[in-house]
N, C-alpha and C. Protein backbone atom coordinates (compact mmCIF):
# COMPACT_ATOMS: atom_id res chain seq x y z
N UNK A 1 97.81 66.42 116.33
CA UNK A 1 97.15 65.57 115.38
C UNK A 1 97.65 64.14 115.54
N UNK A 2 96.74 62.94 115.54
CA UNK A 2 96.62 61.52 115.89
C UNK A 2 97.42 61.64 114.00
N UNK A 3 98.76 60.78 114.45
CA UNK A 3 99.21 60.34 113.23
C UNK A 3 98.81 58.77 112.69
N UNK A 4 98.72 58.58 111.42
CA UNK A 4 98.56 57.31 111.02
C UNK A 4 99.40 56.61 109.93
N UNK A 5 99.45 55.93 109.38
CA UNK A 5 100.23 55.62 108.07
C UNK A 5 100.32 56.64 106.98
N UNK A 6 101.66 56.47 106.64
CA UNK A 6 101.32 57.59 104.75
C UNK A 6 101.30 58.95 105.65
N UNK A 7 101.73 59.39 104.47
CA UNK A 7 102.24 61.00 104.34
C UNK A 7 100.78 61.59 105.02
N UNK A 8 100.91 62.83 105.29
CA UNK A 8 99.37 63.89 106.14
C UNK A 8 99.60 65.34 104.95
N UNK A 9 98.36 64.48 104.21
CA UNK A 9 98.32 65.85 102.61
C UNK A 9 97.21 66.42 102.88
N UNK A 10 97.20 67.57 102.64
CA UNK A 10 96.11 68.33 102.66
C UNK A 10 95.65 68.91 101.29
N UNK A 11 94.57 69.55 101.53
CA UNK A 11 94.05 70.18 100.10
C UNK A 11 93.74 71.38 99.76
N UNK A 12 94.05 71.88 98.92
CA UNK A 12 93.43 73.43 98.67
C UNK A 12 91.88 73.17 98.19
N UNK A 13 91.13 74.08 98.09
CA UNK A 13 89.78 74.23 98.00
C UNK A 13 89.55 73.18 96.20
N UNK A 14 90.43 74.28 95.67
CA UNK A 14 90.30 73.92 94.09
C UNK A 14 90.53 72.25 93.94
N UNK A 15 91.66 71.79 94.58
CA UNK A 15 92.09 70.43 94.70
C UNK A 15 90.82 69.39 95.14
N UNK A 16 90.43 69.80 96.44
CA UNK A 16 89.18 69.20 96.94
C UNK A 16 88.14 68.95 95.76
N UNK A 17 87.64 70.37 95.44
CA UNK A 17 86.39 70.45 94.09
C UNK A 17 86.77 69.28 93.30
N UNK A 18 87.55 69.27 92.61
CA UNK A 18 88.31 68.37 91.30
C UNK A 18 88.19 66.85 92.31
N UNK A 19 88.29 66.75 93.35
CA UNK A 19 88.69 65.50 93.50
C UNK A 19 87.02 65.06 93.76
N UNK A 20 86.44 65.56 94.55
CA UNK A 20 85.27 65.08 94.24
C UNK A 20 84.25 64.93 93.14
N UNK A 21 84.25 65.94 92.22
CA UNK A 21 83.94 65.52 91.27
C UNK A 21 84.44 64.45 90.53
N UNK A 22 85.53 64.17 90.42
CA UNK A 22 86.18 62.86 90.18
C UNK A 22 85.67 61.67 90.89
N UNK A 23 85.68 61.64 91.96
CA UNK A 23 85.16 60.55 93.13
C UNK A 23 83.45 60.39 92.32
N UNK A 24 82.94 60.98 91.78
CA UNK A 24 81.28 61.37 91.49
C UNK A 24 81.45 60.51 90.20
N UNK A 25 82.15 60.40 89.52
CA UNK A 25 82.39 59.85 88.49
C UNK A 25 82.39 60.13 86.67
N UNK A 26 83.12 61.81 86.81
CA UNK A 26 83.17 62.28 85.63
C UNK A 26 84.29 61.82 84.68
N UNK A 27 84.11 62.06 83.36
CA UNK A 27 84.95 61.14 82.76
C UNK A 27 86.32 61.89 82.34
N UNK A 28 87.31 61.07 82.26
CA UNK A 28 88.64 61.35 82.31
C UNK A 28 88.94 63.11 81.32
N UNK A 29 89.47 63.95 82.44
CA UNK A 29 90.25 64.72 82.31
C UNK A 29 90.85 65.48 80.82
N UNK A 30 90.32 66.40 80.14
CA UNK A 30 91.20 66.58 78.83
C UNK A 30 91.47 67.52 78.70
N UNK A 31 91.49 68.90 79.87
CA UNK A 31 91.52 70.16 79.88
C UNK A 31 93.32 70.74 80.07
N UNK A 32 93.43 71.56 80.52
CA UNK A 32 95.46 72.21 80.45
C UNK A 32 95.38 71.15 81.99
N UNK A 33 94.71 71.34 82.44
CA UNK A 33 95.08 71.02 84.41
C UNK A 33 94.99 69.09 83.90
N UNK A 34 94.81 68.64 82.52
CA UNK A 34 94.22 66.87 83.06
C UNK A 34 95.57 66.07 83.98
N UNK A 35 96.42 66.07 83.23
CA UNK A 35 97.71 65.84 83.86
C UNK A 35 97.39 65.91 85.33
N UNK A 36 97.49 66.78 86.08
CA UNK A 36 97.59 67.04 87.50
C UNK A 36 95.47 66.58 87.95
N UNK A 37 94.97 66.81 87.48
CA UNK A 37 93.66 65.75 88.06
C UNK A 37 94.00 64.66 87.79
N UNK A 38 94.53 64.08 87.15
CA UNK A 38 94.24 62.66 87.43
C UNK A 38 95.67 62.36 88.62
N UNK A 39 96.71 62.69 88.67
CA UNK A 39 97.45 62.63 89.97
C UNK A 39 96.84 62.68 90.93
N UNK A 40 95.70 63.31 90.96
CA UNK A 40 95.18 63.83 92.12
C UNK A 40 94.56 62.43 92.51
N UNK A 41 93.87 62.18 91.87
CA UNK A 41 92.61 60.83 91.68
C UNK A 41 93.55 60.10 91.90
N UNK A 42 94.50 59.48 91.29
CA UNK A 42 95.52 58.50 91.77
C UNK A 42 96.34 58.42 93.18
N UNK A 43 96.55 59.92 93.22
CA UNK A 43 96.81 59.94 94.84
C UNK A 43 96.00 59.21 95.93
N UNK A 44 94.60 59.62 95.76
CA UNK A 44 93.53 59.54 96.57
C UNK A 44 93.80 57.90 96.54
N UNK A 45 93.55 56.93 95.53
CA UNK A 45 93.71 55.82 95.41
C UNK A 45 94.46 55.11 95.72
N UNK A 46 96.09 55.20 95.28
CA UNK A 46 96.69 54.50 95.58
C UNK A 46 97.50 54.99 96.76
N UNK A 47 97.42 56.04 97.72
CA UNK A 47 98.32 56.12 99.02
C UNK A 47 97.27 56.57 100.23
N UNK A 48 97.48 55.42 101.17
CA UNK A 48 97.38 55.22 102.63
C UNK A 48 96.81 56.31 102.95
N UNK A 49 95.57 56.34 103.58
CA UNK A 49 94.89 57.42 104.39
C UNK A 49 94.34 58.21 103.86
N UNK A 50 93.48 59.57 104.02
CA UNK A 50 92.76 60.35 103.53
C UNK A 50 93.41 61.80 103.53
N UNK A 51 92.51 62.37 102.91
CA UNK A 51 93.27 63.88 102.79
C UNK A 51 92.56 64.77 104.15
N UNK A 52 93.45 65.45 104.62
CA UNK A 52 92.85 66.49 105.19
C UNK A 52 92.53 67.69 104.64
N UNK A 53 91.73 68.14 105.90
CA UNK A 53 91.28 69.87 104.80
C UNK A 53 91.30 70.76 106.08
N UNK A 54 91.72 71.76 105.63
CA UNK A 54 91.91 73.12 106.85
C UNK A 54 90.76 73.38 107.07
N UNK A 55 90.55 74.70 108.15
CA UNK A 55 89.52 75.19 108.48
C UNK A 55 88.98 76.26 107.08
N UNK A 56 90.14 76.88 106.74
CA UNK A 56 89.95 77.73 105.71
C UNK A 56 89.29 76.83 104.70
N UNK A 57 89.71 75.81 104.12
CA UNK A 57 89.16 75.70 103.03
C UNK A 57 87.98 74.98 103.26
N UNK A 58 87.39 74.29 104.87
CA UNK A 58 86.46 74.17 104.84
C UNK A 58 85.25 75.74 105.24
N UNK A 59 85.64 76.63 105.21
CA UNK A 59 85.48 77.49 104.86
C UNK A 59 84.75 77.88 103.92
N UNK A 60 85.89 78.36 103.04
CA UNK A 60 85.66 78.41 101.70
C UNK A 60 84.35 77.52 101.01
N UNK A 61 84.55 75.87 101.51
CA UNK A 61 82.93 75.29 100.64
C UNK A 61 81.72 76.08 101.42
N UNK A 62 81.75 76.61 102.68
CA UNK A 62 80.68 77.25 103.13
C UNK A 62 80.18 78.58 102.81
N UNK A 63 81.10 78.93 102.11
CA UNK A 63 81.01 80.52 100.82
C UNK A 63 80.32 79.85 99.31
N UNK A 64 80.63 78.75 99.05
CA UNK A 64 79.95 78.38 97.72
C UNK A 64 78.82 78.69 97.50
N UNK A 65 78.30 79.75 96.49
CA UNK A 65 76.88 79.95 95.94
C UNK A 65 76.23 79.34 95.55
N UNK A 66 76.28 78.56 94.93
CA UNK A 66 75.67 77.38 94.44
C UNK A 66 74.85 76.58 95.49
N UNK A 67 73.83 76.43 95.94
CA UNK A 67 73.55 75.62 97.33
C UNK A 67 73.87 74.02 96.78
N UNK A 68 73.32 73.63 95.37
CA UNK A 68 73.60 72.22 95.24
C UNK A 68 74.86 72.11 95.13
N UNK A 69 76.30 72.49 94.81
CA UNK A 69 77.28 72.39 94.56
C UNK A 69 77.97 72.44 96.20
N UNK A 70 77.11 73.71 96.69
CA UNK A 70 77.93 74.03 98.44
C UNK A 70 77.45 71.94 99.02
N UNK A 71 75.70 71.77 98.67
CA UNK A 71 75.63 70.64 99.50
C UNK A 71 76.53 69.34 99.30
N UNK A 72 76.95 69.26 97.84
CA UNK A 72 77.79 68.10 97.19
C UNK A 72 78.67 67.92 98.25
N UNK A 73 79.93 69.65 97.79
CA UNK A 73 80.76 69.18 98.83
C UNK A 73 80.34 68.99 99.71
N UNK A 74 79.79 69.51 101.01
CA UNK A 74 79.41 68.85 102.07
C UNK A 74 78.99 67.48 102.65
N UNK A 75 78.45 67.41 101.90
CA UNK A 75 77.81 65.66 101.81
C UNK A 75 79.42 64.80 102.00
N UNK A 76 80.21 65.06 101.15
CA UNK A 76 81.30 64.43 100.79
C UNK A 76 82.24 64.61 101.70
N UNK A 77 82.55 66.01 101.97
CA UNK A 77 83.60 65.88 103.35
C UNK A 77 83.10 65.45 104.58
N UNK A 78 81.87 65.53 104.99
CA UNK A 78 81.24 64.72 106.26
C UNK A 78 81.47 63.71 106.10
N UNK A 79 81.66 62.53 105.62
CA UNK A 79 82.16 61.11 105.18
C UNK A 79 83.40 60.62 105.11
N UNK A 80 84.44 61.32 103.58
CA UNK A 80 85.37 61.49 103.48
C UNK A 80 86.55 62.00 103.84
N UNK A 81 86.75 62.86 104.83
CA UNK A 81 88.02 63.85 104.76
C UNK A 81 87.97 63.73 106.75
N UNK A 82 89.11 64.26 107.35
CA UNK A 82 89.46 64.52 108.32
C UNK A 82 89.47 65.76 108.47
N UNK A 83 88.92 66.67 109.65
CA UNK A 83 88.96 67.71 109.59
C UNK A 83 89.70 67.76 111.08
N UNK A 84 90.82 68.88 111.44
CA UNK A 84 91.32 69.10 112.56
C UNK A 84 91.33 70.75 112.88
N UNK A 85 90.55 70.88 114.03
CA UNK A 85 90.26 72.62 114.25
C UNK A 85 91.66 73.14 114.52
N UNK A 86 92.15 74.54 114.40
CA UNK A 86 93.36 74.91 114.83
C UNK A 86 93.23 75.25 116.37
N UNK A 87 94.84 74.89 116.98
CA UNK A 87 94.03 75.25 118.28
C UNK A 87 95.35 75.91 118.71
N UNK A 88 95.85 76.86 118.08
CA UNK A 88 96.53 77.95 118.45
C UNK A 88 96.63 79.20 117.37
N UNK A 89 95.00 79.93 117.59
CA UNK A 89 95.01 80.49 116.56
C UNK A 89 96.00 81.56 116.55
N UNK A 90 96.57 82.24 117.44
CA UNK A 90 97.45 83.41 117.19
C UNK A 90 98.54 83.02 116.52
N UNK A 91 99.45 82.15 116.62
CA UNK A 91 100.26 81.21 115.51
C UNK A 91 99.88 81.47 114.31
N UNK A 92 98.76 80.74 113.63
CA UNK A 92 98.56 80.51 112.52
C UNK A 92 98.25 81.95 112.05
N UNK A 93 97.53 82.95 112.63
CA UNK A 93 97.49 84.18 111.96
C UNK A 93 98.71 84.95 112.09
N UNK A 94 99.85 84.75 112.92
CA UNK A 94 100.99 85.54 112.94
C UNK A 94 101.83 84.64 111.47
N UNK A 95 101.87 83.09 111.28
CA UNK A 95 102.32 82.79 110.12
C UNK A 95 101.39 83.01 109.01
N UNK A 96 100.80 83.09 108.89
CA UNK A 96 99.66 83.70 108.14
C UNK A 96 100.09 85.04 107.31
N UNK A 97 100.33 85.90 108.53
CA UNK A 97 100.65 87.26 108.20
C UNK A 97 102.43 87.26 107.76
N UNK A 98 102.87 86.65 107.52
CA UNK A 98 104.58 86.16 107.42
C UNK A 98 104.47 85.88 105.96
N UNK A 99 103.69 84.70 105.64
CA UNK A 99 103.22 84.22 104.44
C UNK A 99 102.62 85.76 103.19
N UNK A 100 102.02 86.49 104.09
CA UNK A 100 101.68 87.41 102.56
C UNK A 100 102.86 88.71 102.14
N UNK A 101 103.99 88.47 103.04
CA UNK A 101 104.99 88.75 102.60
C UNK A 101 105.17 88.55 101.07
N UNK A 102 105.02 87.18 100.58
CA UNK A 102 105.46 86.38 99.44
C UNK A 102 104.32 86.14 99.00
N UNK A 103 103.13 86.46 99.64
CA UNK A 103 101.91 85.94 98.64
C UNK A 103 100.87 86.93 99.26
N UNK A 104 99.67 87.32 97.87
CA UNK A 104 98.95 88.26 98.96
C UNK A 104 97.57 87.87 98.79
N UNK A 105 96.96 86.65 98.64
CA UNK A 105 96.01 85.79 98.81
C UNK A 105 95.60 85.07 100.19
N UNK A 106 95.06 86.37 101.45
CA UNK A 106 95.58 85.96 103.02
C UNK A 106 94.83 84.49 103.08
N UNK A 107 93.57 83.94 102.02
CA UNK A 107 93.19 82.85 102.70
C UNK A 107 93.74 81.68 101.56
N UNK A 108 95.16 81.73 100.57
CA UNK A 108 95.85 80.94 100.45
C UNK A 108 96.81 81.06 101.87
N UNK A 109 97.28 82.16 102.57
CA UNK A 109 98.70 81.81 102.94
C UNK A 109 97.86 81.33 104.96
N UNK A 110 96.56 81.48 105.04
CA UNK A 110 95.92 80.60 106.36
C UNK A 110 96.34 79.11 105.87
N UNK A 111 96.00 79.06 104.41
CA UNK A 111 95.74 77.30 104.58
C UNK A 111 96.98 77.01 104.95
N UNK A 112 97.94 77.32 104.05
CA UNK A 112 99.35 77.05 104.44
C UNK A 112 100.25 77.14 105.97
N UNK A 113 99.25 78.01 106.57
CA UNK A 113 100.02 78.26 108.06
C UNK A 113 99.30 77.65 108.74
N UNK A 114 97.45 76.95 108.45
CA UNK A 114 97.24 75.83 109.30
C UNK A 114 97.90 74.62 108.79
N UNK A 115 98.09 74.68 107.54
CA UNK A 115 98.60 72.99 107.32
C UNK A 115 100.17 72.66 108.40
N UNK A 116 100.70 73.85 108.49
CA UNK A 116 101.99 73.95 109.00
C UNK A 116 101.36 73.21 110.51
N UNK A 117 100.48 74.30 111.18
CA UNK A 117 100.45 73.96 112.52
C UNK A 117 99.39 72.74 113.08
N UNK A 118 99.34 72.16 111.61
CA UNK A 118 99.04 70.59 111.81
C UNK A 118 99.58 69.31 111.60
N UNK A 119 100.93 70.33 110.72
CA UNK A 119 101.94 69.72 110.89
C UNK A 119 101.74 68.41 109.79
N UNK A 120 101.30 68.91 108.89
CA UNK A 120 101.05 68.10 107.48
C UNK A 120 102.30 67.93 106.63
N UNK A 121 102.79 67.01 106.09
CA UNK A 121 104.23 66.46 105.20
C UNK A 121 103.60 67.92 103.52
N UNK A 122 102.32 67.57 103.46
CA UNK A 122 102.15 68.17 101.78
C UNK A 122 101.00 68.86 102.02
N UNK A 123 100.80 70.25 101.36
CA UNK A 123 99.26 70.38 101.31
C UNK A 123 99.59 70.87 99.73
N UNK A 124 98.31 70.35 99.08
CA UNK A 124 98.01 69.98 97.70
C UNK A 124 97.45 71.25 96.59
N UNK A 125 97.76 72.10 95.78
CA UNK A 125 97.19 73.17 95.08
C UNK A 125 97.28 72.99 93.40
N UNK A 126 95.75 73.44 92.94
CA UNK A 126 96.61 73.50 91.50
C UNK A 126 96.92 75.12 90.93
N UNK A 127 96.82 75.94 92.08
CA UNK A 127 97.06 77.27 92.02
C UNK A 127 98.50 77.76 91.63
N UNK A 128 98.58 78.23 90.35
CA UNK A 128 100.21 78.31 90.14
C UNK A 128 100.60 79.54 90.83
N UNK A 129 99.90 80.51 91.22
CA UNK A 129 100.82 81.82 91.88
C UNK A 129 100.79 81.28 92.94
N UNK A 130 99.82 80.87 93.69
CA UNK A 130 100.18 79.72 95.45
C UNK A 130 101.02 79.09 95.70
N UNK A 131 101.53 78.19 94.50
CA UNK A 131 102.59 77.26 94.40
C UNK A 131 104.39 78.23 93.97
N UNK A 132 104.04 78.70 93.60
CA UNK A 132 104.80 79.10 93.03
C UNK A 132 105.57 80.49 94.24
N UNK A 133 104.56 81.24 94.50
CA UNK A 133 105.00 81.93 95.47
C UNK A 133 105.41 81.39 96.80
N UNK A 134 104.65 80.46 97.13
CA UNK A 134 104.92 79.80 98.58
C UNK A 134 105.80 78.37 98.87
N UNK A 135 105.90 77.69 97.11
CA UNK A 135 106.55 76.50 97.79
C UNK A 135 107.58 76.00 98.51
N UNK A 136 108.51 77.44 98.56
CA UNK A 136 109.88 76.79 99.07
C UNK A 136 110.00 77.85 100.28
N UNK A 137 108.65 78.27 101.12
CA UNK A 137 108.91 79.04 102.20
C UNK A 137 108.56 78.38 103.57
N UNK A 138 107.99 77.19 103.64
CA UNK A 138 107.82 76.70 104.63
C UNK A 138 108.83 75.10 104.98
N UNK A 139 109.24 75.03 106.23
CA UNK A 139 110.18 74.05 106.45
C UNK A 139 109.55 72.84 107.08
N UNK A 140 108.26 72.95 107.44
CA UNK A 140 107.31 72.02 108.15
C UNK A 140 106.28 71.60 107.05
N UNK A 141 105.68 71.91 105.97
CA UNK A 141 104.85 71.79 104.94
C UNK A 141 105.12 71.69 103.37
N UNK A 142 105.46 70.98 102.60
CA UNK A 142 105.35 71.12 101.51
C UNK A 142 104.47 71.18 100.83
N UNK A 143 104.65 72.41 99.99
CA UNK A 143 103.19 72.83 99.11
C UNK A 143 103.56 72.28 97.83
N UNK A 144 102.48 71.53 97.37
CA UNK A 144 103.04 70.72 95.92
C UNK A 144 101.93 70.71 95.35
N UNK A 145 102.20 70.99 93.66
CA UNK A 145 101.16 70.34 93.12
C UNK A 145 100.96 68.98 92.73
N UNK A 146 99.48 68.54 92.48
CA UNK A 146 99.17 66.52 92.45
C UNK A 146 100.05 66.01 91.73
N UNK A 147 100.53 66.59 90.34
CA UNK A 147 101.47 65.92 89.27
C UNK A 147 102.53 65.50 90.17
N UNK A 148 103.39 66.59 90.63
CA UNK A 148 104.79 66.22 91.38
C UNK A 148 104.38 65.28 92.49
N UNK A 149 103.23 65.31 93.30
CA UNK A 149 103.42 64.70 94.67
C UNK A 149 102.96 63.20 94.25
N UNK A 150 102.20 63.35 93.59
CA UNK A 150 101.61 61.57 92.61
C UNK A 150 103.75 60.78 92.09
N UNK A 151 103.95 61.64 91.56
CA UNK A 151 105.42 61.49 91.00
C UNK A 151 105.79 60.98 91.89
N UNK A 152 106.18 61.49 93.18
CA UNK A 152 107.20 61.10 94.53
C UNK A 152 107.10 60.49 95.31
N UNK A 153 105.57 59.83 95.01
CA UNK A 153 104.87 58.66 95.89
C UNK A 153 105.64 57.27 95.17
N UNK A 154 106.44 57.00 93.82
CA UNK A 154 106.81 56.35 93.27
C UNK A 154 106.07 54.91 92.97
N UNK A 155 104.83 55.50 92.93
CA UNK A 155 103.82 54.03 92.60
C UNK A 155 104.73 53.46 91.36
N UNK A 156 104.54 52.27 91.54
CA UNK A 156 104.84 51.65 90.16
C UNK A 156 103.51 51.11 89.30
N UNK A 157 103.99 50.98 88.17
CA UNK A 157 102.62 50.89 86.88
C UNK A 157 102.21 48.98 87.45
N UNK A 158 101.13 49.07 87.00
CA UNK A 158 100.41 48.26 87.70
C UNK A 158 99.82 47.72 89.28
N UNK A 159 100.49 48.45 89.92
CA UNK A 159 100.35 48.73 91.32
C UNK A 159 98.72 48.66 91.27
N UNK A 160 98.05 47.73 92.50
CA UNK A 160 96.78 47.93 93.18
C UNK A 160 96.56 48.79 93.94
N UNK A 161 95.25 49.35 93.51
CA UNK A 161 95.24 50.80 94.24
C UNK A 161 94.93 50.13 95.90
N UNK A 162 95.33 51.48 97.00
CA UNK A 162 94.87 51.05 98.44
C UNK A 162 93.18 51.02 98.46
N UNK A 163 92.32 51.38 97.75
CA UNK A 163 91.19 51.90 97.73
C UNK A 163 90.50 51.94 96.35
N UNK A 164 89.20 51.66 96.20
CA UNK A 164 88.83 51.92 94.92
C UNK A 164 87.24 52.17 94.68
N UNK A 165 87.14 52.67 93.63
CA UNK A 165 85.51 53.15 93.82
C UNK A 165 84.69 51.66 93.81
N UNK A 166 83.76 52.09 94.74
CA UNK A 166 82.64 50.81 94.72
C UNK A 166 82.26 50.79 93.26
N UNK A 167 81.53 49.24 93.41
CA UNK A 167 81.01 48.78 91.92
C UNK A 167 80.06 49.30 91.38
N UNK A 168 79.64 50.29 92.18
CA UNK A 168 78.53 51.02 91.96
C UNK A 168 78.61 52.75 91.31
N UNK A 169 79.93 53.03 91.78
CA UNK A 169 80.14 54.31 91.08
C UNK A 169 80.70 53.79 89.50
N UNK A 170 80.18 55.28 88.90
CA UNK A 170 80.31 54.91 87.84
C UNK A 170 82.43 55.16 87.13
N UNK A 171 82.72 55.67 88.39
CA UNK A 171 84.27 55.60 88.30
C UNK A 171 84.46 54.12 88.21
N UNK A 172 83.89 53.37 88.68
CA UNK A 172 84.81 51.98 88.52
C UNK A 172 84.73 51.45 87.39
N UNK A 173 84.29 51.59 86.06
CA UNK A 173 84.45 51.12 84.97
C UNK A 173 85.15 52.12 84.06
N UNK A 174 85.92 52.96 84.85
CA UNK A 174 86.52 53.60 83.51
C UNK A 174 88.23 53.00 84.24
N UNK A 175 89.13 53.29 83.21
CA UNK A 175 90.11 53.18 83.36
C UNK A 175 91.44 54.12 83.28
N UNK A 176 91.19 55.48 83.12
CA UNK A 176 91.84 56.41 83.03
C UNK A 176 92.61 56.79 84.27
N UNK A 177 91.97 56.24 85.36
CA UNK A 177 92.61 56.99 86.83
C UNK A 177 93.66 55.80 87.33
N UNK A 178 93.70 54.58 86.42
CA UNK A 178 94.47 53.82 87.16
C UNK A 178 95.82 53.74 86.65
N UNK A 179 96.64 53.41 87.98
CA UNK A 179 98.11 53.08 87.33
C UNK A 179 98.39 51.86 86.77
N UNK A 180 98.11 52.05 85.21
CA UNK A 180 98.31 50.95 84.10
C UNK A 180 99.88 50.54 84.18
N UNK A 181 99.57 49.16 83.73
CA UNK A 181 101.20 48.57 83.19
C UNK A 181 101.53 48.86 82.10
N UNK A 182 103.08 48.99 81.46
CA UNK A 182 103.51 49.29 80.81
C UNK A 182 102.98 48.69 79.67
């Protein structure tokens, strides 16, 4: 993988969903998860580069029933996101199969063993048995959720985001996703 500036985060499926709908321009967050969506949204904004997405979880949007919901995402990761094919699949299914040792969700513990063999700093979940079972088993990947990894990026309050929605989405007139000053 062609490295660039800023950390190489990836996303779980659920993470992706939330962030695009966010990117679409729904209004701020008030559910148990708001906390960690709007990290997410702030991530996207204020740090260097884009998210990647595995094969699995591009995957996964190609299982979505929904055809308008399957086309959203689509529309959006053809534009947005970096996609990198695996290209040693016996690897990733032998860590794969290592991974459901500790977790038995085989297409959580693919994403995690491609993010590995792409050699990603973070891949992103708001899945608490994913997180929870897997975060402290890989030495090449940290699995984090948005709250903590937004946290450790150490934006400071008022900080300009790297990126921001055009004047045209209706995200750019709200103010919930930004890192306000004190």
């Amino acid at each position: 993988m062609k490295r660039t500036n800023g950390p190489h985060v990836g996303l779980d499926s659920q993470c992706l969903s939330y962030l695009l709908d966010a990117i679409a321009g729904i209004s701020e967050p008030t559910d148990l998860l708001a906390e960690e969506k709007k990290a997410l949204l702030r991530s996207w904004f204020y740090t260097p580069g884009t998210f990647i997405l595995t094969e699995t979880v591009i995957s996964e949007v190609s299982n979505i029933r929904n055809i308008d919901r399957r086309e959203f995402h689509e529309s959006f990761m053809s534009t947005l996101f970096l996609e990198y094919p695996v290209r040693d699949l016996a690897a990733v299914q032998a860590r794969a199969a290592q991974f459901e040792a500790y977790h038995p969700n085989p297409d959580d513990c693919r994403i995690l063993a491609e993010a590995e063999e792409l050699r990603l700093d973070f891949a992103l979940t708001y899945d608490h048995k994913f997180w929870k079972r897997l975060s402290n088993i890989s030495g090449t990947t940290k699995l984090m959720k948005p709250l903590a990894y937004w946290t450790s990026r150490g934006i400071p309050k008022g900080a300009k985001p790297v990126t921001a929605p055009h004047h045209t989405n209706p995200l750019s007139v709200q103010s919930w996703w930004r890192c306000k000053r004190i």
